[in-house]
C-alpha atoms as a PDB file:
ATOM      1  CA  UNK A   1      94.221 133.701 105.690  1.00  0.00           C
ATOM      2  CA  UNK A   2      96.300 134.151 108.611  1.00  0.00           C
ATOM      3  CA  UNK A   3     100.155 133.591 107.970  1.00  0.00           C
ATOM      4  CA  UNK A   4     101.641 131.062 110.801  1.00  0.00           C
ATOM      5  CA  UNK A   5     105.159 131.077 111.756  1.00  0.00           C
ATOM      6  CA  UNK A   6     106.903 128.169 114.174  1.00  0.00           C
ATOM      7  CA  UNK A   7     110.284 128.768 115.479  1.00  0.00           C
ATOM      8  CA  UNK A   8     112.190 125.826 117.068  1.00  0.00           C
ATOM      9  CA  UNK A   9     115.279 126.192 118.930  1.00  0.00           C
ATOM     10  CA  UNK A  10     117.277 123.106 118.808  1.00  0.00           C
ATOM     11  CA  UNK A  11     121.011 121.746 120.175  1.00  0.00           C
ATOM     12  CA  UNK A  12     123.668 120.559 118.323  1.00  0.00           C
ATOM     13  CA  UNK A  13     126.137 118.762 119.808  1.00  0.00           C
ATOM     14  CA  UNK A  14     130.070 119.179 118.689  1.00  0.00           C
ATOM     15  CA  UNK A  15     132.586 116.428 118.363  1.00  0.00           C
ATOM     16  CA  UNK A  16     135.033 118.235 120.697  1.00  0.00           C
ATOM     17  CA  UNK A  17     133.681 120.928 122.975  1.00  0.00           C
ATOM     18  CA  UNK A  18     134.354 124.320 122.227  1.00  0.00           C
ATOM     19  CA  UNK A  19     134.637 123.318 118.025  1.00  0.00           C
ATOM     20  CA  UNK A  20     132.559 123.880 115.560  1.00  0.00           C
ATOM     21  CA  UNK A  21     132.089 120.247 113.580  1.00  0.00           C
ATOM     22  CA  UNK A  22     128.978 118.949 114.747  1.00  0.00           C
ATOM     23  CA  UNK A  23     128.290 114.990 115.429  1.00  0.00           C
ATOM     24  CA  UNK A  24     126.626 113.010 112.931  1.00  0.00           C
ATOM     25  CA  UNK A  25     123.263 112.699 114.157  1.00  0.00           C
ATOM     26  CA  UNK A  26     123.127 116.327 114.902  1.00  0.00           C
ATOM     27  CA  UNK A  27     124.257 117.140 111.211  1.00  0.00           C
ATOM     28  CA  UNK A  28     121.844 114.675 109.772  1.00  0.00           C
ATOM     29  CA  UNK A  29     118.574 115.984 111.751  1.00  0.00           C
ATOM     30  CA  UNK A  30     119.174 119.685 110.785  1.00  0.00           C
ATOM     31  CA  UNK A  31     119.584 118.271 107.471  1.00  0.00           C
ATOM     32  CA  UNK A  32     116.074 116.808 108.290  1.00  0.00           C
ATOM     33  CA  UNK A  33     114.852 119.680 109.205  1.00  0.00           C
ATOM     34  CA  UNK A  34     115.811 121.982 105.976  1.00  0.00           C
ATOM     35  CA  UNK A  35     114.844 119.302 104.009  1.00  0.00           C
ATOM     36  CA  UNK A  36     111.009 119.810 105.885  1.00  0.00           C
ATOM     37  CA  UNK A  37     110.955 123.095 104.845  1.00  0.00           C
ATOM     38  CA  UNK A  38     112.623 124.752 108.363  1.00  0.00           C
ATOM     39  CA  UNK A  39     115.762 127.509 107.515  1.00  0.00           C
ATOM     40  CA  UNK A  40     118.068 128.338 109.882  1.00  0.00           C
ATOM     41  CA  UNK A  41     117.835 132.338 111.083  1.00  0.00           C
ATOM     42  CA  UNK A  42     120.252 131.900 113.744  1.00  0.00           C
ATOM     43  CA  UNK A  43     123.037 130.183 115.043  1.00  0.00           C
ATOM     44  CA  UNK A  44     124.827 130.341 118.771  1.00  0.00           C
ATOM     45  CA  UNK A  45     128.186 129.133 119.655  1.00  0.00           C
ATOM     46  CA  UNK A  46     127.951 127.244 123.118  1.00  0.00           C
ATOM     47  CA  UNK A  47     130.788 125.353 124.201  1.00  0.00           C
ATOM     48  CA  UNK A  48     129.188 122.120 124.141  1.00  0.00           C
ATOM     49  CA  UNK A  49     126.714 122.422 121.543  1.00  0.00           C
ATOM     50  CA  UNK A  50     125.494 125.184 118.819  1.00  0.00           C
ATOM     51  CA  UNK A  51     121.638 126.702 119.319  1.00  0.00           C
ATOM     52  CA  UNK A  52     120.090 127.078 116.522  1.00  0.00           C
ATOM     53  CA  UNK A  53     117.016 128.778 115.678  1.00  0.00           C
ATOM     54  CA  UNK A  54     115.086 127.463 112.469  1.00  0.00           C
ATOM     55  CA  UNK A  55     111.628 128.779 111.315  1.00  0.00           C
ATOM     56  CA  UNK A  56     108.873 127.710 109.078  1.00  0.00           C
ATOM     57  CA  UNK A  57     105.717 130.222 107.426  1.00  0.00           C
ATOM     58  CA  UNK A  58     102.889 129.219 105.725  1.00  0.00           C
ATOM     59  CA  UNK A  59     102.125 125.558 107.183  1.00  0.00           C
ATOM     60  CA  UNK A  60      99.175 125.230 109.717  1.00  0.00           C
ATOM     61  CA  UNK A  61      99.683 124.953 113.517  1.00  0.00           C
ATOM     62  CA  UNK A  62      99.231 121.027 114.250  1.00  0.00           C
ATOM     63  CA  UNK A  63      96.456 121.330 116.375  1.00  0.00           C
ATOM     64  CA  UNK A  64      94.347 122.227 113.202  1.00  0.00           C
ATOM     65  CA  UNK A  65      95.430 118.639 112.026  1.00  0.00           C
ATOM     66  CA  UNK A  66      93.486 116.687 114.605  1.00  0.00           C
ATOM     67  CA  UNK A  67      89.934 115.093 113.304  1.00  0.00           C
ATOM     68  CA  UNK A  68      86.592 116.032 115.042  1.00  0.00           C
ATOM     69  CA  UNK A  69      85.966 113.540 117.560  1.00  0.00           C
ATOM     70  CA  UNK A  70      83.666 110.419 115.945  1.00  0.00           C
ATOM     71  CA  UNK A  71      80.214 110.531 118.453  1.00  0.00           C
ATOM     72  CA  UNK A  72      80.302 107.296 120.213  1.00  0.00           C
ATOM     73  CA  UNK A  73      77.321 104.791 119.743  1.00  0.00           C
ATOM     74  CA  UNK A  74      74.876 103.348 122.435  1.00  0.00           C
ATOM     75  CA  UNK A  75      76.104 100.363 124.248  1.00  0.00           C
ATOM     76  CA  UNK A  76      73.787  97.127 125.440  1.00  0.00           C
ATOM     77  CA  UNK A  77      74.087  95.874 128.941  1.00  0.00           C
ATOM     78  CA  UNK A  78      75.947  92.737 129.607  1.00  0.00           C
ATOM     79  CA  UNK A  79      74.234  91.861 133.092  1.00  0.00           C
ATOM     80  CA  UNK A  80      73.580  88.420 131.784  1.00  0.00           C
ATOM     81  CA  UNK A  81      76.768  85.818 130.923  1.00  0.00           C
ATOM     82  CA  UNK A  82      74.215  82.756 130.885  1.00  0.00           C
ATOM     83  CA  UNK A  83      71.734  84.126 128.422  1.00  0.00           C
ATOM     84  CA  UNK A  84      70.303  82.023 125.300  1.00  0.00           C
ATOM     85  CA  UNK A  85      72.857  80.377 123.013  1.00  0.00           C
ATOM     86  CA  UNK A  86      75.721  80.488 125.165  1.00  0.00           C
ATOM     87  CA  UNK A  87      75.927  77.253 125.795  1.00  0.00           C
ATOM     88  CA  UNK A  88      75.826  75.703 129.985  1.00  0.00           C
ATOM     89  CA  UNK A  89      76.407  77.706 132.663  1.00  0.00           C
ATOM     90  CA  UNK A  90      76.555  81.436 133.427  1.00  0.00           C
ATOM     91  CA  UNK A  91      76.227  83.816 135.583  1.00  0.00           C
ATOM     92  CA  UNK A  92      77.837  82.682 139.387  1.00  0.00           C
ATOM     93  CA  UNK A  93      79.362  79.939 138.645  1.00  0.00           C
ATOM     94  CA  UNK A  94      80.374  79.415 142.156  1.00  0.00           C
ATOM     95  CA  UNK A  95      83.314  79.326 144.592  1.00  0.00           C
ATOM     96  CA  UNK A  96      85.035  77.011 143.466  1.00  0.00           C
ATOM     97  CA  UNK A  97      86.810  73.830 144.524  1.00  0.00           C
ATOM     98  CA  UNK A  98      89.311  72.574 147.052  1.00  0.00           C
ATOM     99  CA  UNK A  99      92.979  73.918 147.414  1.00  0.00           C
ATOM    100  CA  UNK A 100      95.833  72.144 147.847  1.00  0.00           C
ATOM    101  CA  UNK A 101      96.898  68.642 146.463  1.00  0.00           C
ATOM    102  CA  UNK A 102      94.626  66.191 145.482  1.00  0.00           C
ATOM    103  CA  UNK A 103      95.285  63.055 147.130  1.00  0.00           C
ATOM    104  CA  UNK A 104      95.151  64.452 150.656  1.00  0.00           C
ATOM    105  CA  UNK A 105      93.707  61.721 152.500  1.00  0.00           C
ATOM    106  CA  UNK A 106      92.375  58.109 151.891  1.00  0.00           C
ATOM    107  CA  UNK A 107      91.673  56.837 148.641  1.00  0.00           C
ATOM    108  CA  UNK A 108      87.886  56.475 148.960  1.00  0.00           C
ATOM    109  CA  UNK A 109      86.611  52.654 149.562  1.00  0.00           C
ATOM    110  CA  UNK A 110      85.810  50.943 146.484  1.00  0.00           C
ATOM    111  CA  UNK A 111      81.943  48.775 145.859  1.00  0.00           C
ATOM    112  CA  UNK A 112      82.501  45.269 146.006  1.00  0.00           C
ATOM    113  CA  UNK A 113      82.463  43.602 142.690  1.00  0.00           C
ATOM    114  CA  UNK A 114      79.257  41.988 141.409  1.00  0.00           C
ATOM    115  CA  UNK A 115      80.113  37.877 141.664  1.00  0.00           C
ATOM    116  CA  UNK A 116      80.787  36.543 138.404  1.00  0.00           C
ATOM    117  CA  UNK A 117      78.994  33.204 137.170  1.00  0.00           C
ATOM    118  CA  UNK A 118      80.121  30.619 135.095  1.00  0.00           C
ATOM    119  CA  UNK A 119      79.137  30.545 131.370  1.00  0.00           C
ATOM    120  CA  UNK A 120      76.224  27.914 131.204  1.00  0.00           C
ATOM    121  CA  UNK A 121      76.980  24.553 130.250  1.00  0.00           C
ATOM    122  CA  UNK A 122      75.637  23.270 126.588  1.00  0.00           C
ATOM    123  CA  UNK A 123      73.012  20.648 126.774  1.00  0.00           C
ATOM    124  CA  UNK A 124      73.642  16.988 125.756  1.00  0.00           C
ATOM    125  CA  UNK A 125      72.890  16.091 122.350  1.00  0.00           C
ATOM    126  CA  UNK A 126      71.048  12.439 122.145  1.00  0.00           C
ATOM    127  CA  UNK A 127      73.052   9.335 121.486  1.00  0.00           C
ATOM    128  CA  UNK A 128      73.704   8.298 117.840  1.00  0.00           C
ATOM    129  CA  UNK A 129      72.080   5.411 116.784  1.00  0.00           C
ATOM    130  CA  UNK A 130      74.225   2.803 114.776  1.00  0.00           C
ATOM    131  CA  UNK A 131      73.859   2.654 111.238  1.00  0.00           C
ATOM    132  CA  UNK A 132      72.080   0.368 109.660  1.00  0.00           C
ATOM    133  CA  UNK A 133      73.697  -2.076 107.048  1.00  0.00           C
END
């Protein structure tokens, strides 16, 4: 088995330019880094940052990490919207109404109600007769 190296070069920025302290989040992602498994081979005084230059053996190259592609299934048409249990409607459902406000002209005329009768009368009941004694 082949042995793989990576080398990254990366910046660290300095509190005051032309020092040597670094800035916190500069410490804290070479301390990342090491922590990964990177070491530091080399390191270059800049005046606004250090390079360093970290390396790593014995880890595969990332593109190695990437799963063989899943094959894709077959797909069914979708011509129809209206078909069978999709309740009313479908397909063009037209162009659509009006724009613009609704009341835009004259309300329309109303029917003319139905006359209403009077409630029929009840009928006469006969006359008592007295009672008898």
């Amino acid at each position: 088995m082949p042995d793989y190296k990576e080398i990254r070069h990366e910046r660290l920025y300095v509190k005051v330019p032309g020092g040597d302290k670094v800035r916190k989040t500069a410490q804290g992602r070479l301390k990342a880094l090491i922590a990964d498994g990177w070491r530091e081979t080399e390191r270059k005084q800049e005046t606004e940052y250090i390079q360093v230059r970290l390396e790593r053996s014995g880890h595969r190259p990332p593109m190695m990490l990437i799963p063989a592609p899943v094959p894709q299934q077959g797909r069914t048409r979708r011509d129809s919207f209206g078909g069978p249990g999709r309740g009313q409607g479908g397909g063009n459902r037209g162009p659509g109404g009006p724009r613009g406000p609704r009341d835009s002209g004259p309300p329309p005329a109303a029917a003319p109600a139905p006359p209403v009768e009077a409630p029929a009368a009840a009928p006469e009941a006969p006359p008592a007769e007295p009672a008898a004694t």
